[in-house]
Protein backbone atom coordinates (compact mmCIF):
# COMPACT_ATOMS: atom_id res chain seq x y z
CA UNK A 1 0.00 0.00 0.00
CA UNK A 2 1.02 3.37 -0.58
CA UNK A 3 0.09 6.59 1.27
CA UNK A 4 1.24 10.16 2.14
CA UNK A 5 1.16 11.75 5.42
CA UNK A 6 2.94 14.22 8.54
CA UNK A 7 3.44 12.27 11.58
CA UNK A 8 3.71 15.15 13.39
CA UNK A 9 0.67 17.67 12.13
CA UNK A 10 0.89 21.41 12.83
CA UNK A 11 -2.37 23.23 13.31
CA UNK A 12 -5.08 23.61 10.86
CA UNK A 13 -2.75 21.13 8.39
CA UNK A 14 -4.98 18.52 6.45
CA UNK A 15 -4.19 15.01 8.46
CA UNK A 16 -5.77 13.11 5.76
CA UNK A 17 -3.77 10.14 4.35
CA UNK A 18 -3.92 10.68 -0.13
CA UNK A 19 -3.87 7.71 -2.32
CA UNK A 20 -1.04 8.10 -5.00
CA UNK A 21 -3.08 7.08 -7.85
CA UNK A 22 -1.54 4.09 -10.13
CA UNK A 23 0.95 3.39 -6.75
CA UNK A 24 -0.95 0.29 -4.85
CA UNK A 25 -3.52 -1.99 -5.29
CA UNK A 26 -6.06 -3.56 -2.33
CA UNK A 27 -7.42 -6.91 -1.79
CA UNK A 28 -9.76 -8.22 0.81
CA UNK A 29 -10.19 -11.72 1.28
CA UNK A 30 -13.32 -13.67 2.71
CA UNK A 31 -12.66 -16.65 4.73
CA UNK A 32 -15.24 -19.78 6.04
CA UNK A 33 -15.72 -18.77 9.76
CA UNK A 34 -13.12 -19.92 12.13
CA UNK A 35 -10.44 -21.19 9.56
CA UNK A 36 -8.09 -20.77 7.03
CA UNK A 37 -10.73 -21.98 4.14
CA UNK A 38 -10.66 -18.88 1.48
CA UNK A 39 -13.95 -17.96 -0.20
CA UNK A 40 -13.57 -14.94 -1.88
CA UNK A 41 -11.02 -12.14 -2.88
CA UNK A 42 -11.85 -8.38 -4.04
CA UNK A 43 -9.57 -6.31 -5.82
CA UNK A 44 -9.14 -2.75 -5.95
CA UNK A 45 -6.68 -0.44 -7.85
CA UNK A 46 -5.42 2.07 -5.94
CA UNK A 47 -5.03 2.46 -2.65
CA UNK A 48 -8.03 3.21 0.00
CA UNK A 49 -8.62 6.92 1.25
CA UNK A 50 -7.51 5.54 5.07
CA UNK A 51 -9.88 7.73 7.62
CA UNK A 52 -7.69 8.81 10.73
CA UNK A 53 -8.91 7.99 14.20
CA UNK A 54 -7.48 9.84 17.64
CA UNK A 55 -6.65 7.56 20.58
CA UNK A 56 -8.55 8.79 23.48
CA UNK A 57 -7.62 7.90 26.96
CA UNK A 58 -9.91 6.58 29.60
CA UNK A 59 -12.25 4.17 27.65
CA UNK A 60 -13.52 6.43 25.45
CA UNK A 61 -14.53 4.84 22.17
CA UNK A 62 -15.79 6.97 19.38
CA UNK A 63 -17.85 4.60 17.80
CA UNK A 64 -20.45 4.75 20.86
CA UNK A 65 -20.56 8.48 20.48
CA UNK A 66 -23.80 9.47 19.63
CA UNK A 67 -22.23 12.68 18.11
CA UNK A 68 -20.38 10.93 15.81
CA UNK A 69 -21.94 11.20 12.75
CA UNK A 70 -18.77 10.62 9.98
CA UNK A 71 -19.41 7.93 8.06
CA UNK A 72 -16.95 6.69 5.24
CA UNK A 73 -18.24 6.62 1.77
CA UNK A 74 -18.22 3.03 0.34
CA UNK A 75 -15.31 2.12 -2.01
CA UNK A 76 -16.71 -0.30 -4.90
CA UNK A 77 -14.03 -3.19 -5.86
CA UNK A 78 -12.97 -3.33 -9.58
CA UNK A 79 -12.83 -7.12 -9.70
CA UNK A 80 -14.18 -10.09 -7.58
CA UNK A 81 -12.93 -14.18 -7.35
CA UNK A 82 -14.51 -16.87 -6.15
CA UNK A 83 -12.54 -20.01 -4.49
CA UNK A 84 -12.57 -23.32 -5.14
CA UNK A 85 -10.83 -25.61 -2.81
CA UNK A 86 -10.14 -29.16 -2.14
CA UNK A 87 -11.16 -30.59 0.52
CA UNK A 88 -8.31 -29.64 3.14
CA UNK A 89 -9.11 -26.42 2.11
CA UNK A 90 -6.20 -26.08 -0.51
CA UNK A 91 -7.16 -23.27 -3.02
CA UNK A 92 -7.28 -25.01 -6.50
CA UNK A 93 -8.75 -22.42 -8.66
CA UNK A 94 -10.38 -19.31 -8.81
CA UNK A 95 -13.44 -18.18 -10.95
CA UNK A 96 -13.92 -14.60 -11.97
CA UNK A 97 -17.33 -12.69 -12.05
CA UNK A 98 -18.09 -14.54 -15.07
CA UNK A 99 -17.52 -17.84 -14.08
CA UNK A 100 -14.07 -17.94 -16.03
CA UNK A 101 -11.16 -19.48 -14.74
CA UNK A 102 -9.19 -16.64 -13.18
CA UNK A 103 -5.74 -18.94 -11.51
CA UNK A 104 -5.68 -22.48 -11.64
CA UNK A 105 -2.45 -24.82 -9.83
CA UNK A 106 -1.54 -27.98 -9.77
CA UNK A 107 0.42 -28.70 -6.81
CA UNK A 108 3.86 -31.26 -6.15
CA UNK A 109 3.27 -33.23 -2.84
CA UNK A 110 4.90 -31.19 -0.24
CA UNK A 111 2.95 -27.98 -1.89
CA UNK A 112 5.33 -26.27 -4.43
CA UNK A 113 2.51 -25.02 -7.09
CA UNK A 114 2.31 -24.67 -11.19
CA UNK A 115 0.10 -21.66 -11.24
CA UNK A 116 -1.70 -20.42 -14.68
CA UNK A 117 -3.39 -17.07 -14.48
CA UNK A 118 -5.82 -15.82 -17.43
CA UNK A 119 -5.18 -12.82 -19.21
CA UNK A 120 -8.42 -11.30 -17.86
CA UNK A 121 -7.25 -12.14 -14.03
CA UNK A 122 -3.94 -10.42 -14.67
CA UNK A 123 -5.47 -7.40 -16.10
CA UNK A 124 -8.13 -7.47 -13.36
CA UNK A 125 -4.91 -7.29 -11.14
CA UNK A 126 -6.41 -11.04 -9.63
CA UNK A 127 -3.74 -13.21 -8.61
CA UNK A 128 -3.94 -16.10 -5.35
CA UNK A 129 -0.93 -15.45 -3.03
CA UNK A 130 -2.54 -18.42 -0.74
CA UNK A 131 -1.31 -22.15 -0.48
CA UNK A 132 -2.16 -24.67 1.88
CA UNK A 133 -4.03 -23.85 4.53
CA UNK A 134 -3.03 -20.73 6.71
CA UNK A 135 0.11 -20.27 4.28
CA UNK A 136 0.63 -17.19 2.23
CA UNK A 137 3.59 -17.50 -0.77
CA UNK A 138 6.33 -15.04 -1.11
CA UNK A 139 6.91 -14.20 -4.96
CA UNK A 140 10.38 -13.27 -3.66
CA UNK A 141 11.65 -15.87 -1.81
CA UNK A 142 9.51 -18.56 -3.50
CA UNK A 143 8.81 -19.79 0.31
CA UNK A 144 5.24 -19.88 2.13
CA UNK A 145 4.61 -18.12 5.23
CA UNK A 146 3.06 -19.97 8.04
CA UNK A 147 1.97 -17.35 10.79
CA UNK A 148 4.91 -17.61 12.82
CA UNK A 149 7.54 -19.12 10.13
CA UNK A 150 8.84 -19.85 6.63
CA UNK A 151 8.03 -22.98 5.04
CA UNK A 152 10.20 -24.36 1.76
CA UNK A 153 7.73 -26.03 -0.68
CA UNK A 154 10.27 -27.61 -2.67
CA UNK A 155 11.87 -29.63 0.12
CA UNK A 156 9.05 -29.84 2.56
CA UNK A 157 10.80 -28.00 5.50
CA UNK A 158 10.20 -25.56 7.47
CA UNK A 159 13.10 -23.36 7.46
CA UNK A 160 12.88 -22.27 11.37
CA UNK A 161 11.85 -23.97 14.48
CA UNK A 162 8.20 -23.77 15.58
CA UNK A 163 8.10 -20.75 18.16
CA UNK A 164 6.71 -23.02 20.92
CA UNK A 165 9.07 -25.79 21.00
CA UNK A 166 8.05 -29.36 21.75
CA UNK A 167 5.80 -27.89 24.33
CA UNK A 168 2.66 -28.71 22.51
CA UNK A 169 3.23 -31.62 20.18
């Protein structure tokens, strides 16, 4: 994402974060309840107009305040995908807003993927950085990022220790 913005404001300066247009895109992604199982993912070029929120002390919370009457204009998404997973919850394709194959893989056993992604998707900006379940892919490092460490698809390793030991398993 890309933004502009003071840390420190002076008085009367404009505190709002810009979007540098053609800089970022956004994506949202849906999951089932409770798990790691994606359902959907919505794309937006260009970053989103970020609304800044003071900290108040002593419990106060804005959102209660009946004199708080700003409300964020709704920021339509210029392209939609549908998942399809297996049955571990593995993404295996995704299917545009026409019903078109978006990205399709085929994947080796310990999860390195062959990915093919339609002309559409790629204009569309739709592309699946999610593996196996609760792993996200690095394009740069070609590895998959578990939560709390790096997993090597090609050799089936993780690459560091899990960050509770043997304590659990």
């Amino acid at each position: 994402m890309a933004w502009e913005c003071r840390q420190e404001p002076e008085a009367g300066a404009d505190t709002h974060f810009r979007p540098i247009p053609g800089a970022a895109s956004t994506t949202h992604y849906l999951y089932e309840p409770g798990s790691f199982v994606p359902l959907a993912q919505a794309v937006r070029q260009g970053s989103i107009r970020l609304h800044r929120q003071p900290v108040y002390e002593g419990g106060y919370d804005i959102d209660e305040d009946p004199l708080w009457t700003y409300t964020i204009p709704p920021q339509p998404f210029d392209a939609m995908a549908w998942y399809q997973c297996d049955h571990l919850g593995t993404p295996q394709e995704l299917t545009d807003e026409t019903g078109a194959i978006a990205w399709s893989a085929q994947y080796k056993a310990w999860g390195a993927a062959q990915a093919v992604i339609s002309d559409a998707a790629r204009k569309a900006g739709i592309q699946n950085p999610l593996r196996f379940q609760g792993q996200y892919f690095d394009h740069e490092t070609g590895l998959h990022y578990n939560r709390y460490r790096y997993y090597d698809p090609v050799s089936g390793r993780f690459l560091s220790k899990d960050p509770i030991g043997l304590a659990r398993g």
